[in-house]
Protein backbone atom coordinates (compact mmCIF):
# COMPACT_ATOMS: atom_id res chain seq x y z
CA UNK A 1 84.31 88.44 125.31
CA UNK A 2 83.92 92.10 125.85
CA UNK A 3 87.10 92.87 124.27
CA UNK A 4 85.24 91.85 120.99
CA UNK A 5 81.80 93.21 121.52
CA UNK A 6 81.49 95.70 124.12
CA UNK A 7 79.08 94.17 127.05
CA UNK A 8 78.57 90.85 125.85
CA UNK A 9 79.04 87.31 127.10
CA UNK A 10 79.96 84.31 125.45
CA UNK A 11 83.37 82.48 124.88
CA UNK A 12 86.50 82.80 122.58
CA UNK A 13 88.10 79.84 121.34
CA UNK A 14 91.69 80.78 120.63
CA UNK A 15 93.26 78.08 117.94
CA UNK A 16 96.18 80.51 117.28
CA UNK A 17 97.98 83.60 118.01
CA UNK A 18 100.81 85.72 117.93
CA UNK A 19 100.87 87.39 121.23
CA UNK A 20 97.69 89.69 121.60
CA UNK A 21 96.78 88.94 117.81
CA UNK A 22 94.52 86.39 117.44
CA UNK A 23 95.17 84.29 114.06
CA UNK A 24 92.48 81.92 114.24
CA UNK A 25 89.49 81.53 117.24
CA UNK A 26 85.88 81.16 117.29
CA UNK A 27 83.47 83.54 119.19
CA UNK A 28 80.35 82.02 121.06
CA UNK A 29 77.65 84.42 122.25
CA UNK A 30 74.49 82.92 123.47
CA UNK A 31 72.27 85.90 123.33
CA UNK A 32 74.05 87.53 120.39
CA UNK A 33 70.52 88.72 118.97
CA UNK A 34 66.86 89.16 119.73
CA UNK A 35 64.50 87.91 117.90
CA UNK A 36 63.03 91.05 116.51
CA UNK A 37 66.34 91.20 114.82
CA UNK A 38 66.20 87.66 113.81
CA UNK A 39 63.17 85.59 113.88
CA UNK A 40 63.00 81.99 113.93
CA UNK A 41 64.35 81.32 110.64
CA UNK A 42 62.35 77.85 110.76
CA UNK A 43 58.77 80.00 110.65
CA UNK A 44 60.01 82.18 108.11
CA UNK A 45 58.37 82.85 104.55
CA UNK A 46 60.01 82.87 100.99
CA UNK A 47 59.45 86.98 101.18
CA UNK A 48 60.91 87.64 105.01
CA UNK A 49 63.83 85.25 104.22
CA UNK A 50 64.65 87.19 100.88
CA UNK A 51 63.97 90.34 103.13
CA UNK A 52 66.20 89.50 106.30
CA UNK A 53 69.00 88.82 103.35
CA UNK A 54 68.83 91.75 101.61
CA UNK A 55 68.96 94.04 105.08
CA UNK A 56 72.27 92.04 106.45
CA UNK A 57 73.80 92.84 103.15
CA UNK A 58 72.74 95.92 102.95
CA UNK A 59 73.06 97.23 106.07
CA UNK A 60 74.52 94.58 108.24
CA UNK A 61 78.18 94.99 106.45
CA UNK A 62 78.03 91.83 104.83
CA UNK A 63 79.27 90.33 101.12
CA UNK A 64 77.46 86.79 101.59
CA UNK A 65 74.46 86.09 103.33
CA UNK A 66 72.28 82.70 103.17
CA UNK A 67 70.26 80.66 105.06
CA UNK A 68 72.30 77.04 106.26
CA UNK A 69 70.55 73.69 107.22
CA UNK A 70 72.29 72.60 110.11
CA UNK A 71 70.88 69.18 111.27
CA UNK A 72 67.21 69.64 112.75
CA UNK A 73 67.81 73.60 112.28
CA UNK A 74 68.13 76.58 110.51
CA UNK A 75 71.28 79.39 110.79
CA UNK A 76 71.88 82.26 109.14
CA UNK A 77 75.10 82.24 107.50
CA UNK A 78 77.34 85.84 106.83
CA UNK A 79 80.53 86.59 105.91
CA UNK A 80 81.85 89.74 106.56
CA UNK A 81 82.44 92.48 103.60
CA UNK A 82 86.37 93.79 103.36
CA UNK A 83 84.67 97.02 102.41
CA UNK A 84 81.83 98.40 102.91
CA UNK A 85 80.10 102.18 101.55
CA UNK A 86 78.99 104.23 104.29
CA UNK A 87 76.58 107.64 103.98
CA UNK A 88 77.91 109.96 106.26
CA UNK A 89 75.62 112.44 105.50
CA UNK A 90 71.93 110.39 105.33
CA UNK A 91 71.20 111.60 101.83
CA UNK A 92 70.80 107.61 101.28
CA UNK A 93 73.76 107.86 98.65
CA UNK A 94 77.77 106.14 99.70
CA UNK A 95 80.25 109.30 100.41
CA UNK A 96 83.11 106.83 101.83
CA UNK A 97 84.47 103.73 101.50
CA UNK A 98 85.46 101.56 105.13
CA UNK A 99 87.87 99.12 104.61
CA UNK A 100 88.75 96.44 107.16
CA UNK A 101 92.10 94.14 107.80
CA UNK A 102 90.03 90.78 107.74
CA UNK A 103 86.78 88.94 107.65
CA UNK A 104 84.67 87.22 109.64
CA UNK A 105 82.36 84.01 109.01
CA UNK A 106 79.09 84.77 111.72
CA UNK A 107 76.46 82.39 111.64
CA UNK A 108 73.49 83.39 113.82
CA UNK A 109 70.97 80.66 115.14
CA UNK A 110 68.30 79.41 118.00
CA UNK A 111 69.51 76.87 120.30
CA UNK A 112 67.48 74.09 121.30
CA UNK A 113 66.90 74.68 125.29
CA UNK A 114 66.77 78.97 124.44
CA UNK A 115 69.12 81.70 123.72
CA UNK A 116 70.22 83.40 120.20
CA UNK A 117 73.68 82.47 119.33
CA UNK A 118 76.45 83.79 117.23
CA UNK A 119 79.07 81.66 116.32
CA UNK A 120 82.18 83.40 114.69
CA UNK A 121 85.17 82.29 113.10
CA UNK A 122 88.22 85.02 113.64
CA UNK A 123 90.85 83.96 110.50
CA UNK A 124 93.65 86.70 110.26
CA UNK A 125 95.03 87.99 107.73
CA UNK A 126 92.21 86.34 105.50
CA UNK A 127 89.50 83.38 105.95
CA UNK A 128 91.10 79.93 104.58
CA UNK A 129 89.34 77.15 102.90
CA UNK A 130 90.63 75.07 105.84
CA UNK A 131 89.52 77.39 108.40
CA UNK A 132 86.26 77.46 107.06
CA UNK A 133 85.67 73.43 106.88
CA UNK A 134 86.56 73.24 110.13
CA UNK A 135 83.99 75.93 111.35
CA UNK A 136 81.30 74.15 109.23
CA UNK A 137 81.98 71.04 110.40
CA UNK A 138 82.37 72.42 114.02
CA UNK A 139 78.59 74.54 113.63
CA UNK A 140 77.34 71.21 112.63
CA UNK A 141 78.59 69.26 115.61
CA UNK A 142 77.35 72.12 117.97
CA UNK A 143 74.97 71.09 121.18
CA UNK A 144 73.67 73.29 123.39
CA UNK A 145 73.07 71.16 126.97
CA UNK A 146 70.74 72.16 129.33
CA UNK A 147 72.00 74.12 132.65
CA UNK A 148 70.76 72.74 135.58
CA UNK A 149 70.36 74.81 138.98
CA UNK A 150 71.92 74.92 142.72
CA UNK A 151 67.84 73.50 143.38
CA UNK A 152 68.30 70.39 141.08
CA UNK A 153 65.79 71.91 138.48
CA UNK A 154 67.23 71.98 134.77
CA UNK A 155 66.92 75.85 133.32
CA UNK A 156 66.13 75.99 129.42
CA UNK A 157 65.14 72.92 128.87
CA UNK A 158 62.18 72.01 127.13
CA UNK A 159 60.65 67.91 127.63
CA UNK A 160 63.87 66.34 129.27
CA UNK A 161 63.88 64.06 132.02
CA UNK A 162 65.43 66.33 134.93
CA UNK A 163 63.38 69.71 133.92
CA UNK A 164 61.47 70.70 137.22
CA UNK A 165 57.53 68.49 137.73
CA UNK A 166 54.69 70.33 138.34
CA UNK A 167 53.35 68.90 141.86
């Protein structure tokens, strides 16, 4: 995973590639955020919603942000800008333009035992309607299950059966 963002830890999903290139693969990073940068978009108002959108497209380097239902829960949904303005001298005005080879869909949610994930869909050269169902479909299917330890006690997981009894 690091090879994608420096120091993290999660999973890629490779669907297809041409040698190093990856053509199509999901990322999955279970603590992808805190939750100063994203709060529980469940608890959010109308006002810090339309806030949290306007700062990812502002500033996060995205062209679509919204907030997705998925089942019992709430993700936010981005799509990665092919350009972006930068101000590379802080005069809070664009002086460049960065342009990137592809996109990226990156949708950004709470799991149910814990953790902040990011789930990513890689698509190169460009995103595909196809490639996008599938991800949607996919982000809708996800589960996170509980761990459970060498001691027999479940980690992260919240009223379930084999979490550890209070004696």
């Amino acid at each position: 995973m690091s090879m994608f963002y420096e120091g993290e830890k999660g999973d890629v999903i490779i669907f297809e590639n041409d040698g190093y290139a990856l053509k199509k693969a999901w990322l999955v990073v279970p603590d992808a955020y805190s939750d100063k940068d994203i709060p529980d978009l469940r608890k959010l108002t109308e006002a810090q919603t339309k806030e949290l959108i306007k700062r990812f497209t502002e500033k996060g380097g995205c062209e679509f942000v919204r907030i997705a239902e998925m089942n019992d829960n709430r993700g936010l949904y981005t799509v990665t800008a092919k350009e972006i303005e930068i101000d590379t001298d802080g005069d809070g005005k664009p002086d460049t333009t960065a342009k990137s080879d592809n996109q990226m869909v990156k949708t950004y949610f709470k799991g149910e035992y814990g953790g902040n994930f990011m789930v990513g869909l890689i698509n190169n050269p460009d995103l595909t309607r196809e490639s996008v169902a599938e991800y949607e479909a996919g982000l809708l299917s996800f589960q996170q299950w509980p761990t459970t330890a060498a001691n027999g006690s479940t980690q992260n997981a919240k009223n379930t059966k084999n979490s550890k009894k209070k004696k």
